[in-house]
N, C-alpha and C. Protein backbone atom coordinates (compact mmCIF):
# COMPACT_ATOMS: atom_id res chain seq x y z
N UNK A 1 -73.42 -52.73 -184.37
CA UNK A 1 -73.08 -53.65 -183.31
C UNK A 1 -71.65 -54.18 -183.48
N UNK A 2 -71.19 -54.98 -184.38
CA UNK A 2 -69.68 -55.24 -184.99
C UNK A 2 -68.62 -54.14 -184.68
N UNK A 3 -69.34 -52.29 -184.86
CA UNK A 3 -68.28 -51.83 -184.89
C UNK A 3 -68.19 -51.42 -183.16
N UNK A 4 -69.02 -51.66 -182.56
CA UNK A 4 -68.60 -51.45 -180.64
C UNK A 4 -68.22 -52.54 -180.48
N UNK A 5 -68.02 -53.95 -180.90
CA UNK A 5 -67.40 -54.66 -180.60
C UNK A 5 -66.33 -54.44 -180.65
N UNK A 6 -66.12 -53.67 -181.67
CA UNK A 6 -64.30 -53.47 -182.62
C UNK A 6 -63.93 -52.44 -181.11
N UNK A 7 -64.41 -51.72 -180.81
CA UNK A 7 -64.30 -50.55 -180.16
C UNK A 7 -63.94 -51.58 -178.47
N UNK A 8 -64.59 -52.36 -178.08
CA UNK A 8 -64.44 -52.77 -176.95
C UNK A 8 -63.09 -53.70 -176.90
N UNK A 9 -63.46 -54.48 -178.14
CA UNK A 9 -61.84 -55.55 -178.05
C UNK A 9 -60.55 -54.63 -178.24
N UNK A 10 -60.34 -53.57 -178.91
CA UNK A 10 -59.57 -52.46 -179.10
C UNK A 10 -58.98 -51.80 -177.67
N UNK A 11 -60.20 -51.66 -176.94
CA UNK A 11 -59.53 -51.22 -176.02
C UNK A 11 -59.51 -52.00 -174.60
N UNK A 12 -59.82 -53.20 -174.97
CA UNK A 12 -59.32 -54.75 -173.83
C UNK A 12 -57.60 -55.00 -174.02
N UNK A 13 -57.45 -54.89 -175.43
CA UNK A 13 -56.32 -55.44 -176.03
C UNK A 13 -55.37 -54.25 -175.29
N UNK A 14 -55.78 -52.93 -175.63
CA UNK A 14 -54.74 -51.90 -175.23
C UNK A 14 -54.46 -52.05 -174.04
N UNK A 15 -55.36 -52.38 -173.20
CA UNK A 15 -55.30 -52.15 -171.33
C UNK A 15 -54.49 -53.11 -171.46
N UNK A 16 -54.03 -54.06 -171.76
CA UNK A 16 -53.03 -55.52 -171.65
C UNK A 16 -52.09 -55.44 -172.22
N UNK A 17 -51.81 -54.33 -172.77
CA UNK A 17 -50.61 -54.22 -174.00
C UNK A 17 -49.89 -53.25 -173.43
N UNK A 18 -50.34 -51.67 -172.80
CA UNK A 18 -49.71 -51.08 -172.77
C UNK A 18 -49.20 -50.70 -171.34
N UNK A 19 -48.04 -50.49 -170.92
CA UNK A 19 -47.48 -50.15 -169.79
C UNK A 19 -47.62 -48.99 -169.24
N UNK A 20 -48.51 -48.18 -168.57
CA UNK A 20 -48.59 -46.84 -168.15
C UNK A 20 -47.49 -46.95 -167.02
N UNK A 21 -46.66 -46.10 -167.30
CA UNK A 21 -45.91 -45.77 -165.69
C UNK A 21 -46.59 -44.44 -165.81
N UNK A 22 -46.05 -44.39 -164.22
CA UNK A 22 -46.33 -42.62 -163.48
C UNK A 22 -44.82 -42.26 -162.97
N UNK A 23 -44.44 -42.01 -163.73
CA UNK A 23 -42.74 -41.07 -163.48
C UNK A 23 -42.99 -40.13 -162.85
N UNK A 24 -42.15 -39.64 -161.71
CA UNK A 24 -41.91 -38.34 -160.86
C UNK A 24 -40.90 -37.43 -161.44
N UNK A 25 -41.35 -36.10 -161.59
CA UNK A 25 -39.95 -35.12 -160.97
C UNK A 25 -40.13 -34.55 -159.80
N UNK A 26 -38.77 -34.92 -159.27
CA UNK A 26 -38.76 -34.55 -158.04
C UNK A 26 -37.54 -33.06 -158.30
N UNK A 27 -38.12 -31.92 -157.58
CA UNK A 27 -37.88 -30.40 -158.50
C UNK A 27 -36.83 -30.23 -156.56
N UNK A 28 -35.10 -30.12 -156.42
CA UNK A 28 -34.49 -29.78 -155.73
C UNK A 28 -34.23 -28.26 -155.51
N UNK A 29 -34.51 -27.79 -154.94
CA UNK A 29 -34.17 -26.19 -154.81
C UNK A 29 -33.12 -26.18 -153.41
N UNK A 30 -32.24 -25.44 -153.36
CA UNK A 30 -31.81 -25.06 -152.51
C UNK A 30 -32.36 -24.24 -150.91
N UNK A 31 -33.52 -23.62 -151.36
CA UNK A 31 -34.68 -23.17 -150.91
C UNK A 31 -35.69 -23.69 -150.26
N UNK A 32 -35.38 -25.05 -150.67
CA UNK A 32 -37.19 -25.46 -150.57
C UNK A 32 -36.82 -26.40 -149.33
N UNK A 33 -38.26 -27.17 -149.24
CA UNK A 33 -38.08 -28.52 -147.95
C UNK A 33 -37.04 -29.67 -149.06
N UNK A 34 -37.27 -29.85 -150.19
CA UNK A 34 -36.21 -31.27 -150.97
C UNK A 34 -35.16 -29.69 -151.35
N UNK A 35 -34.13 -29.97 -150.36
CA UNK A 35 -33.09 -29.43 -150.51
C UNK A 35 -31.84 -30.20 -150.81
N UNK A 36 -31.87 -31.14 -150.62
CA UNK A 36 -30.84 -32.29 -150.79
C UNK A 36 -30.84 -33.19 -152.17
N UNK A 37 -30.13 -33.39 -152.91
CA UNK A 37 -30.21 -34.16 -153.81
C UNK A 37 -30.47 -35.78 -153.38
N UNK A 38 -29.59 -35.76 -152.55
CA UNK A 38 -29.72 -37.38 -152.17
C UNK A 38 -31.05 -37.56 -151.25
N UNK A 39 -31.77 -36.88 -150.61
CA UNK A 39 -33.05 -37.00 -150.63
C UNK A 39 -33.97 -37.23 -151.65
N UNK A 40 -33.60 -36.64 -152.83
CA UNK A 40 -34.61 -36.71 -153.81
C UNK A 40 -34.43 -38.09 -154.58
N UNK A 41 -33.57 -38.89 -154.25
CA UNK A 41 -32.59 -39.63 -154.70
C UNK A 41 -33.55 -41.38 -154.25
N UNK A 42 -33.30 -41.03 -152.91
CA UNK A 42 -33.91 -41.65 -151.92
C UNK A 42 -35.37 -41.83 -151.99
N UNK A 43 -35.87 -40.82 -152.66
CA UNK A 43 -37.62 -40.69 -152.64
C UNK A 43 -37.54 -41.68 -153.75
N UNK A 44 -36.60 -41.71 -155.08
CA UNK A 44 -37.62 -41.85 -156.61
C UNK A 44 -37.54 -43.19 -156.29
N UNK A 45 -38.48 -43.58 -157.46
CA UNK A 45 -39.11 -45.22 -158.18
C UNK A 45 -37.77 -45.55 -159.27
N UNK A 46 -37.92 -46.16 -160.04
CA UNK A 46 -37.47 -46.52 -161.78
C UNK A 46 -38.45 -45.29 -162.57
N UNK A 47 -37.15 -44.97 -163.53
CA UNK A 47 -37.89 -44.06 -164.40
C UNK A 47 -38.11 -42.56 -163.84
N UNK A 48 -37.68 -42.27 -162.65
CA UNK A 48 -37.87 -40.95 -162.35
C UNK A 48 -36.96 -40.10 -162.42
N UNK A 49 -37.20 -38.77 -162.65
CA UNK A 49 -36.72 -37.33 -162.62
C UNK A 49 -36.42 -36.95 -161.31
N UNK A 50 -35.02 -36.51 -160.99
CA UNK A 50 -34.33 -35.31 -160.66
C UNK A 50 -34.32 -34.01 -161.36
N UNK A 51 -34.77 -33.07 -160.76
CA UNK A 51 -34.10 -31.58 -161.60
C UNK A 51 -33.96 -30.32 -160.32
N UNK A 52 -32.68 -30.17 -160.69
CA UNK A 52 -31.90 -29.49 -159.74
C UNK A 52 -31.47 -28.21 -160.05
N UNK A 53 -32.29 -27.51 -159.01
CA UNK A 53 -32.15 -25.89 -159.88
C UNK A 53 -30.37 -25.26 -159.17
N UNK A 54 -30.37 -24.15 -159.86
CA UNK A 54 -28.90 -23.70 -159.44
C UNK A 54 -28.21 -23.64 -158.21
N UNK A 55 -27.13 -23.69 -157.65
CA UNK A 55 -26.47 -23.90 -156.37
C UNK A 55 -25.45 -24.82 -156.17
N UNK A 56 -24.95 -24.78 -154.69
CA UNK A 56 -23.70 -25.39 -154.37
C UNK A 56 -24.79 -26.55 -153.55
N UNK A 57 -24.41 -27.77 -154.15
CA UNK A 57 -25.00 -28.45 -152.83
C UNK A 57 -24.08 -29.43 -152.28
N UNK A 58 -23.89 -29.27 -151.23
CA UNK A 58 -22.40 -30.04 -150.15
C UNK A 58 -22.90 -31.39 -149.84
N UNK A 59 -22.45 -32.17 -150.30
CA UNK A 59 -23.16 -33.64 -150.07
C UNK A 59 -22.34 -34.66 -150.89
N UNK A 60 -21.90 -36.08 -150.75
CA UNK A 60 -22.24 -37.33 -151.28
C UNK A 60 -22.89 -37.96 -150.98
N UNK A 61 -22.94 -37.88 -153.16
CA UNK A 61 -24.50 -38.95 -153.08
C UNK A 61 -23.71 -40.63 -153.38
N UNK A 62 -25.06 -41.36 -153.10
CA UNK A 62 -25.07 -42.63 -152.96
C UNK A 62 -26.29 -43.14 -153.84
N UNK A 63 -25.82 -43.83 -154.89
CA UNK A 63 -27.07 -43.74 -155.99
C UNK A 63 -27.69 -45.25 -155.55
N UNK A 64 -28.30 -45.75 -155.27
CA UNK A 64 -29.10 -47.11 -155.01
C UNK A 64 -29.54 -47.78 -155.61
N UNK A 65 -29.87 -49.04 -155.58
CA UNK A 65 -30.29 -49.78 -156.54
C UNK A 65 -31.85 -49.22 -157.33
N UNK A 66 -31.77 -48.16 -158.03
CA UNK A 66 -32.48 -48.30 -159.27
C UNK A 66 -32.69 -47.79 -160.35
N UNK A 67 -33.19 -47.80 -161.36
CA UNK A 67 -32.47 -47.79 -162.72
C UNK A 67 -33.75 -47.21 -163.46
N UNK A 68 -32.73 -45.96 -164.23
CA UNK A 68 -33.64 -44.97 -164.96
C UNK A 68 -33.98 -44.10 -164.71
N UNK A 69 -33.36 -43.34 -163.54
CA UNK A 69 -33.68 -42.28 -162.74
C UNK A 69 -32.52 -40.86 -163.76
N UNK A 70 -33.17 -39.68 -164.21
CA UNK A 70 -32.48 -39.16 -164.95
C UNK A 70 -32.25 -37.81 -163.80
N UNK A 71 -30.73 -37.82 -163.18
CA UNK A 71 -30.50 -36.36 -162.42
C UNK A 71 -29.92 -35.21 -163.42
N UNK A 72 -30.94 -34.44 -163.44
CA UNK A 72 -30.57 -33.27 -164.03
C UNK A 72 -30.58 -31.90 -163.46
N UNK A 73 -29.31 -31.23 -163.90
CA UNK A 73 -29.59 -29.53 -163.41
C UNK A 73 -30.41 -28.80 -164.56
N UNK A 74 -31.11 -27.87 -163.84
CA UNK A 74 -32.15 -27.15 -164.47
C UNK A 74 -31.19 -25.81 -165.29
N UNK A 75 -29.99 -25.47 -164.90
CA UNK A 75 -28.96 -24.61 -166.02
C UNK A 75 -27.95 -25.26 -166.00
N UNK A 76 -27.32 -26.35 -166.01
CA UNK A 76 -26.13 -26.78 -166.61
C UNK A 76 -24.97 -26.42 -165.44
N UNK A 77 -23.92 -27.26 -165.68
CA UNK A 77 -22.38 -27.23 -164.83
C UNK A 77 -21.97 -26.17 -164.35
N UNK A 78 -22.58 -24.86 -165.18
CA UNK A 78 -21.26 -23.77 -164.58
C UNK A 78 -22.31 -22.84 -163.09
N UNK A 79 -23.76 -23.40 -163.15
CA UNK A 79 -23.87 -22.74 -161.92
C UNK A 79 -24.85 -24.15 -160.88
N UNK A 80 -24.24 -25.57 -161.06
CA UNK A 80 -25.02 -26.10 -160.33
C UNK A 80 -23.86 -27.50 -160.07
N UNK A 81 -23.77 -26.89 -158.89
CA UNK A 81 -22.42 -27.78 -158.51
C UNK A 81 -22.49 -28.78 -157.30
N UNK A 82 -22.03 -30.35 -157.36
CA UNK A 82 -22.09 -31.05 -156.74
C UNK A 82 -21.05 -31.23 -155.88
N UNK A 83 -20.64 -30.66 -154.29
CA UNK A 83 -19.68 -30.33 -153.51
C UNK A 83 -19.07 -31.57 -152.71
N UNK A 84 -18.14 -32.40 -153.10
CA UNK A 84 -18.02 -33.31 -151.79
C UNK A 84 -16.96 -33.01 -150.54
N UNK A 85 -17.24 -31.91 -150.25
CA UNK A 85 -16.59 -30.94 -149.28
C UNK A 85 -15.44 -31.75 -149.06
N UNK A 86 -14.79 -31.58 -150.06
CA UNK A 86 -13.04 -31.95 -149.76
C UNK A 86 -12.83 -33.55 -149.16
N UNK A 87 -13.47 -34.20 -149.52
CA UNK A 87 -12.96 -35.56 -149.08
C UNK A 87 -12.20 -36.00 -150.19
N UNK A 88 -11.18 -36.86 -149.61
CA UNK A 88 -10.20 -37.44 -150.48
C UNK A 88 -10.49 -38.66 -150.62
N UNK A 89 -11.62 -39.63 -149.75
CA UNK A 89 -11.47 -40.82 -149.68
C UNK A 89 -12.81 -41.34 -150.56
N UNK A 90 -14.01 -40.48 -150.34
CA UNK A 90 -15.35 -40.67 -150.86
C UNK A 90 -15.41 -40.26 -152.08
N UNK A 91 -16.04 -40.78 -153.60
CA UNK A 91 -16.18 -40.19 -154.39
C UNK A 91 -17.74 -39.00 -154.43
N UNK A 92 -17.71 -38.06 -155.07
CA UNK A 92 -19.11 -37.27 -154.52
C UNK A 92 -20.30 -38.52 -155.55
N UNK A 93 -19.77 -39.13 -156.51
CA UNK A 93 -20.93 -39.83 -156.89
C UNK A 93 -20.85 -41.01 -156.68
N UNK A 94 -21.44 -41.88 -155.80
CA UNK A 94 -21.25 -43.29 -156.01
C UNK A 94 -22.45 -44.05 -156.63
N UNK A 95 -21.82 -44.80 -157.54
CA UNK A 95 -23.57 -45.79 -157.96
C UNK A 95 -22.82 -46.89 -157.61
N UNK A 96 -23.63 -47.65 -156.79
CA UNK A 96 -23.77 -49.15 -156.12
C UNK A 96 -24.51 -49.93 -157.01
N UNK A 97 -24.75 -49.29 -158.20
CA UNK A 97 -25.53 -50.38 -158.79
C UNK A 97 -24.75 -50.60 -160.16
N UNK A 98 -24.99 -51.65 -161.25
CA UNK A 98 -24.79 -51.71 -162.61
C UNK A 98 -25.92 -50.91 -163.62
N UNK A 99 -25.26 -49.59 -163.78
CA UNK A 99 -26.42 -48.75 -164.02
C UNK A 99 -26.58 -48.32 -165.79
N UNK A 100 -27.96 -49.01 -166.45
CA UNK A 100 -27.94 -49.15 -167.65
C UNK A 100 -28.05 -47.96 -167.90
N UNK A 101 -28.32 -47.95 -169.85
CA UNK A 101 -28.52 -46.93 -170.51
C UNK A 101 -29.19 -45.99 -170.13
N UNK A 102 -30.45 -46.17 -169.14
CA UNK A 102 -30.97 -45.57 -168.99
C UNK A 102 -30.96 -44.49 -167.99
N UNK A 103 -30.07 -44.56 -167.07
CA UNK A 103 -29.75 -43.78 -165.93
C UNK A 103 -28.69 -42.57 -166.34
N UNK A 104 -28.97 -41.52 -166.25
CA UNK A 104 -28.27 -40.43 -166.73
C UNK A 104 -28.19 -39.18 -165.53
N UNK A 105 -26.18 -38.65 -165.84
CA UNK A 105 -26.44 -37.40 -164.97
C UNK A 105 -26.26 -36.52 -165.88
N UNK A 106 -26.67 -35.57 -165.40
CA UNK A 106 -27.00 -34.57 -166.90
C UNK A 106 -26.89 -33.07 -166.36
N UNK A 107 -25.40 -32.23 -166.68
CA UNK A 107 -25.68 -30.73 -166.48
C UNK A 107 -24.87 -30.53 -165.12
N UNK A 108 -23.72 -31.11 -164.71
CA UNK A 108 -23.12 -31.02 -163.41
C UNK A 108 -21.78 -30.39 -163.29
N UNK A 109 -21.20 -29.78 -162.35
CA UNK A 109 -19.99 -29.79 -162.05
C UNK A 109 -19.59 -30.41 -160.33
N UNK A 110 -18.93 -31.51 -160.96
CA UNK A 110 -18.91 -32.35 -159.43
C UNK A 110 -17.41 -32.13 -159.32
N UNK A 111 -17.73 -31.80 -157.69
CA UNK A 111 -15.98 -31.08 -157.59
C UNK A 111 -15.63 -31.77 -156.15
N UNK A 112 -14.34 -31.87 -155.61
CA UNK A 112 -13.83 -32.01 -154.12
C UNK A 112 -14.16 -32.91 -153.49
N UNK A 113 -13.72 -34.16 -154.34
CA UNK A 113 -14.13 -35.73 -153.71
C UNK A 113 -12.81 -36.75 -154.33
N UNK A 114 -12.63 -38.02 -154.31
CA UNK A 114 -12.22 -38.65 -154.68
C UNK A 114 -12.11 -38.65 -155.98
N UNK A 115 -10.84 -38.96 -156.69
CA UNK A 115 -10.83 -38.37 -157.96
C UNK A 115 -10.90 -39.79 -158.79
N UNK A 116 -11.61 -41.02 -157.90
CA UNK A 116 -12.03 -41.62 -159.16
C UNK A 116 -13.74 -41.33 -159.68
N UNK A 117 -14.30 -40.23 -159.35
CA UNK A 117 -14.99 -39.97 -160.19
C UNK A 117 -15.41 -38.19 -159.88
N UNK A 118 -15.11 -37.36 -160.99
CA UNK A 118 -15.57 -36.17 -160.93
C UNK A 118 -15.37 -35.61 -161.94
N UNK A 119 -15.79 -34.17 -162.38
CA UNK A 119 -15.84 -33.68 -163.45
C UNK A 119 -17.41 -32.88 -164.05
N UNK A 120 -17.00 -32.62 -165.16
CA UNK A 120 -18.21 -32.12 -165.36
C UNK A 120 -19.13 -33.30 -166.68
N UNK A 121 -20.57 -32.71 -166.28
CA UNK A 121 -21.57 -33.83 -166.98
C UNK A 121 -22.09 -32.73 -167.87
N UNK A 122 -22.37 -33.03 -169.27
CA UNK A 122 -23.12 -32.38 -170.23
C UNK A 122 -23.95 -32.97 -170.75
């Protein structure tokens, strides 16, 4: 009897202790219906996944208020490129927010935007 007690307060205590999130990846293909990064952008919570398979995608993004969202390409800079079709005035990445440790771009080559922010992400 003592030890299902142990067993019940054990797992009262855990349900109150521990934080389950449900993180998304949201999987961009060039191909698919989430063809847009900044759609996928637009969809996530806190804590969610981008992963962006290979391609040119012509767009600035506009990162929004929230924090922890990790955009990643699924092969890295040299075949997954972020296009801001030649604007001089827009940067292709903007974050509007104060974006902590936790927000990461990861695996990019961002090209043909405002050159206060571009380059490649590793």
């Amino acid at each position: 009897m003592k030890w299902s007690f142990a067993v019940i307060f054990l797992l009262l205590f855990l349900s109150f202790t521990i934080n389950i999130t449900n993180a998304t990846t949201w999987y961009v293909h060039p191909d698919s219906s989430l063809n847009s990064i900044q759609a996928a952008l637009d969809s996530c919570s806190n804590d969610d996944t981008v992963l962006v398979a290979p391609g040119i995608y012509y767009e600035n993004i506009v990162w929004h208020n929230i924090q922890g969202i990790h955009l990643k390409s699924e092969c890295g800079p040299s075949i997954t490129i972020i296009d801001g079709t030649g604007s001089s005035v827009l940067p292709v990445v903007r974050i509007t927010i104060l974006a902590d440790t936790t927000t990461i771009i990861d695996g990019f080559c961002i090209r043909n935007g405002s050159s206060s922010f571009g380059g490649f992400f590793n």
